[in-house]
N, C-alpha and C. Protein backbone atom coordinates (compact mmCIF):
# COMPACT_ATOMS: atom_id res chain seq x y z
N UNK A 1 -36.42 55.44 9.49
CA UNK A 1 -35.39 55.61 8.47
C UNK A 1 -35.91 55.11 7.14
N UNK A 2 -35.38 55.26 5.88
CA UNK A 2 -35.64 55.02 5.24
C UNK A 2 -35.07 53.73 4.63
N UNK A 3 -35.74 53.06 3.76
CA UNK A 3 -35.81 52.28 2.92
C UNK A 3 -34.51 52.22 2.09
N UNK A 4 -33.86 51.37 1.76
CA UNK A 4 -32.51 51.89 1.15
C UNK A 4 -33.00 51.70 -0.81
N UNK A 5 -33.91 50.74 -1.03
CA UNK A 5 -34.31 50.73 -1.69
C UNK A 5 -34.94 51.86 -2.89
N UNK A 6 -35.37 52.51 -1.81
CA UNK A 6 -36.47 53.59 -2.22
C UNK A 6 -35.67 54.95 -2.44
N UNK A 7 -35.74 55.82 -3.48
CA UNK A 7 -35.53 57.15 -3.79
C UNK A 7 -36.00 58.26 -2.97
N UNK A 8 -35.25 58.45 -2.25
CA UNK A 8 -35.54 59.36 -0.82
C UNK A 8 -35.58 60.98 -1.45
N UNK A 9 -36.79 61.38 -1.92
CA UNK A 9 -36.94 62.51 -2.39
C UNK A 9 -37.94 63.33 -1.29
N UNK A 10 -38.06 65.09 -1.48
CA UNK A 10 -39.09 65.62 -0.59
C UNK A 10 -40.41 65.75 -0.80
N UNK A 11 -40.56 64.66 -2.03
CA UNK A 11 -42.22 64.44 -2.25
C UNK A 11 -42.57 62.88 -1.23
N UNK A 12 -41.42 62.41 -1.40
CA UNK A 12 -41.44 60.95 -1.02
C UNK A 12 -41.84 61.12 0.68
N UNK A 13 -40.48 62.41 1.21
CA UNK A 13 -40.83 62.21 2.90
C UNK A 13 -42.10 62.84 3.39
N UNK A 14 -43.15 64.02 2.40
CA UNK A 14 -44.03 64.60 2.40
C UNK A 14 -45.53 63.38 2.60
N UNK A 15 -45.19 62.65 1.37
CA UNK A 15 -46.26 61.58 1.38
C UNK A 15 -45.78 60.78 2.24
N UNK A 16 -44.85 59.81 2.74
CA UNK A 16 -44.80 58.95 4.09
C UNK A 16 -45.31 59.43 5.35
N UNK A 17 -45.21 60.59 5.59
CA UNK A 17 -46.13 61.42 7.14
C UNK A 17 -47.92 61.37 6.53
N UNK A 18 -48.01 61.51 4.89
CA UNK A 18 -49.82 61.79 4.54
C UNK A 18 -49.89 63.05 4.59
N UNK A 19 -49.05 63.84 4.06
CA UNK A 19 -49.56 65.33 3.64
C UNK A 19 -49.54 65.15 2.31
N UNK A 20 -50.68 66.17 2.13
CA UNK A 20 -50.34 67.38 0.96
C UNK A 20 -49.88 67.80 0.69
N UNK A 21 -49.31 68.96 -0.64
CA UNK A 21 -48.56 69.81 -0.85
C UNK A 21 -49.09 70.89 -0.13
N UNK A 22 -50.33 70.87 0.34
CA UNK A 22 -51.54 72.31 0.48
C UNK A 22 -50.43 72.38 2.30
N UNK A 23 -51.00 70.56 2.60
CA UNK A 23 -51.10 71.14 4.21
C UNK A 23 -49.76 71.08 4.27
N UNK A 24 -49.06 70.57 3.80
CA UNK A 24 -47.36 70.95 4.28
C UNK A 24 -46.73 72.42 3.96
N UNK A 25 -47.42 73.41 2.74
CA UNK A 25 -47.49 74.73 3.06
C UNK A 25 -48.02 75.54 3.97
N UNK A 26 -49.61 75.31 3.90
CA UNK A 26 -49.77 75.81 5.23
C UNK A 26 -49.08 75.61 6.49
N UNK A 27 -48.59 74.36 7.13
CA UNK A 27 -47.79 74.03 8.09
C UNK A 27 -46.73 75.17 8.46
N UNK A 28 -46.21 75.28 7.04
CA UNK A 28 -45.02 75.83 6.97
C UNK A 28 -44.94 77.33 6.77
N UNK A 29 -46.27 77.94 6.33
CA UNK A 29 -46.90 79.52 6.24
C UNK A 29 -45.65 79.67 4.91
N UNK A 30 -45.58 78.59 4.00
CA UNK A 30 -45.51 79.33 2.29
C UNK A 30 -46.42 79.26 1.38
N UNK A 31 -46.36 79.22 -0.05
CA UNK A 31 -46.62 78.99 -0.67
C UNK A 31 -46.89 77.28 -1.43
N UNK A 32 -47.86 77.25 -2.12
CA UNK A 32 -47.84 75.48 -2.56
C UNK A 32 -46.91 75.81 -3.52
N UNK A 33 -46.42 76.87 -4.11
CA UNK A 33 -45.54 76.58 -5.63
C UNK A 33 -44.46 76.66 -5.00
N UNK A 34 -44.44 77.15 -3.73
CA UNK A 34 -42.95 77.03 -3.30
C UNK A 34 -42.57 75.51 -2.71
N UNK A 35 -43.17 74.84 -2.60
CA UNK A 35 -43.38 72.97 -1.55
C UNK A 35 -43.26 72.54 -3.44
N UNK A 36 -43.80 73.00 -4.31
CA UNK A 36 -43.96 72.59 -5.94
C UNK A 36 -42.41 72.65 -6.12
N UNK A 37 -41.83 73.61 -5.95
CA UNK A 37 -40.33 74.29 -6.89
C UNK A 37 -39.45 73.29 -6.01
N UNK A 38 -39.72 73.03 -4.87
CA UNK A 38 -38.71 72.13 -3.85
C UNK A 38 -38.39 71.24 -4.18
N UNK A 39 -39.71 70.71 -4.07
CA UNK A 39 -40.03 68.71 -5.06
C UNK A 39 -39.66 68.06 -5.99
N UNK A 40 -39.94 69.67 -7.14
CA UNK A 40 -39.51 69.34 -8.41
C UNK A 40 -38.26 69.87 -8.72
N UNK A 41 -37.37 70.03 -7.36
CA UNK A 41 -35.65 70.66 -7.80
C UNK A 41 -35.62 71.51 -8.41
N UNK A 42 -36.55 72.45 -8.78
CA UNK A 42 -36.27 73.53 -9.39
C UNK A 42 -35.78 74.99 -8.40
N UNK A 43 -35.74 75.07 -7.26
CA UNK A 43 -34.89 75.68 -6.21
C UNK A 43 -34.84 74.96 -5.08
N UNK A 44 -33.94 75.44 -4.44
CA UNK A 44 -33.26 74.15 -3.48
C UNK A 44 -34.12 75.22 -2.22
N UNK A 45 -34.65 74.46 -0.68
CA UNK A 45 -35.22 74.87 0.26
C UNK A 45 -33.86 76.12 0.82
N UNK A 46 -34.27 77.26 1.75
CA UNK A 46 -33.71 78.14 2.32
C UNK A 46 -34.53 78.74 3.29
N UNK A 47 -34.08 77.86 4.47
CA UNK A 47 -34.39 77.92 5.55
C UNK A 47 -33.31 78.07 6.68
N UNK A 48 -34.12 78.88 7.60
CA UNK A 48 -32.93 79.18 8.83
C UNK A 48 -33.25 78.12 9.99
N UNK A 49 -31.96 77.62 10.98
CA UNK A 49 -31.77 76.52 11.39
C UNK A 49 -33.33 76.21 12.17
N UNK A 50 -34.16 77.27 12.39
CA UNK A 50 -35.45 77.19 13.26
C UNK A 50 -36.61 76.73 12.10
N UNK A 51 -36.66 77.22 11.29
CA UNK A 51 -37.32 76.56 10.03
C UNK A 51 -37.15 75.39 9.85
N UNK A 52 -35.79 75.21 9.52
CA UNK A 52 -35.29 73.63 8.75
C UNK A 52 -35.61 72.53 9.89
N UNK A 53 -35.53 72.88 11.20
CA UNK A 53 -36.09 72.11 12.64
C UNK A 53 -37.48 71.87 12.33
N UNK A 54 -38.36 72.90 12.11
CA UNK A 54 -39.85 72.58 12.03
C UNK A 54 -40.24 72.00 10.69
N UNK A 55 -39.24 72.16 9.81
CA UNK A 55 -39.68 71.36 8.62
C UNK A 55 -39.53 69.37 8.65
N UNK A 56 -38.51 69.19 9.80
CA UNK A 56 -37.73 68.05 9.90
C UNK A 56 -38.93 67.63 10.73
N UNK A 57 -39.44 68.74 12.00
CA UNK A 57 -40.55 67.79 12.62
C UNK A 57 -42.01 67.86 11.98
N UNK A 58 -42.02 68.36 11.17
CA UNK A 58 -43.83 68.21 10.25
C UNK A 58 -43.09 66.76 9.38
N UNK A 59 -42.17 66.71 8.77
CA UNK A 59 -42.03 65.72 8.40
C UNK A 59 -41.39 64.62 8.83
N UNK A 60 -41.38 64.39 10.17
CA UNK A 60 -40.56 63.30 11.04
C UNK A 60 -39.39 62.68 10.23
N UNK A 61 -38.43 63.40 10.04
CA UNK A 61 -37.78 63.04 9.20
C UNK A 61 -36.21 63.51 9.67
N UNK A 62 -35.08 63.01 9.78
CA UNK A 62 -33.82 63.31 10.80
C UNK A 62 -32.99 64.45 9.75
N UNK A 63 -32.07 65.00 10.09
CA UNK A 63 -31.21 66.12 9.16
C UNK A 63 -30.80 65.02 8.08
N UNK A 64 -30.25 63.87 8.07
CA UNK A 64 -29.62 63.52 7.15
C UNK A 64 -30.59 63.38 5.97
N UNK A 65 -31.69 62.55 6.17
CA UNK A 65 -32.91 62.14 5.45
C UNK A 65 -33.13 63.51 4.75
N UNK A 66 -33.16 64.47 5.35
CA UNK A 66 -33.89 66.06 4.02
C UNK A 66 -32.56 66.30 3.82
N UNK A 67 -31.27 66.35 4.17
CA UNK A 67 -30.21 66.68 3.29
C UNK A 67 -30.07 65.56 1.75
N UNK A 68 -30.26 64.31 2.00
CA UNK A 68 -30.23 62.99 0.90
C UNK A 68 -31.51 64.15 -0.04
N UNK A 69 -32.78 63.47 0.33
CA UNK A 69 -34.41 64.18 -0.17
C UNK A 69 -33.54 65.25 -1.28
N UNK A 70 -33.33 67.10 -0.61
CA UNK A 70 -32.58 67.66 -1.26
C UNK A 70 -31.95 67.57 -2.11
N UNK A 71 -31.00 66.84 -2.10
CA UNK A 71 -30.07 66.56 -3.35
C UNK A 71 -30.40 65.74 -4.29
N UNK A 72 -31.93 65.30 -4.54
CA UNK A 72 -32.40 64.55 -5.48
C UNK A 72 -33.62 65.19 -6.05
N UNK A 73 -33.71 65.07 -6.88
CA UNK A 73 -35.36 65.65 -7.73
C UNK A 73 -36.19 64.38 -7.91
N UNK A 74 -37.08 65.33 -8.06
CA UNK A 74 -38.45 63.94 -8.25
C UNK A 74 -38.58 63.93 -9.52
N UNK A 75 -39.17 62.22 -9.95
CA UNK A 75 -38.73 61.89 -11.70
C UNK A 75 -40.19 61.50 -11.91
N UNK A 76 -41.22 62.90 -11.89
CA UNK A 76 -42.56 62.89 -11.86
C UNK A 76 -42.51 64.13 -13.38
């Protein structure tokens, strides 16, 4: 779980597992500008419930944790 401290963004749960932007696209068979546009809130993820599952387990990360992540942008 996370840190309550800490700004639970999807760059934040990306780097706590030690990916890349590269290998968490490849993982995921998109694009890096699309893992880019996510991060930086400039479109929100759209994924179907089998996606959003494999995105939760590349990033060991529970539904609530990428729903929080989501609703925050990164202040990069």
């Amino acid at each position: 779980m996370s840190n309550e401290n800490e700004q639970l963004t999807l760059g934040t749960l990306r780097k706590r597992v030690g990916l890349t932007q590269r290998k968490l696209a490849d993982a995921l068979g998109i694009t890096i500008k699309t893992i880019s546009a996510w991060e930086r809130g400039v479109v929100e993820p759209r994924m179907t419930f089998a996606e959003t599952q494999q995105y939760m387990d590349i990033l060991q990360c529970s539904f609530q944790e990428l729903l929080e992540a989501t609703s925050k942008r990164a202040e990069n």
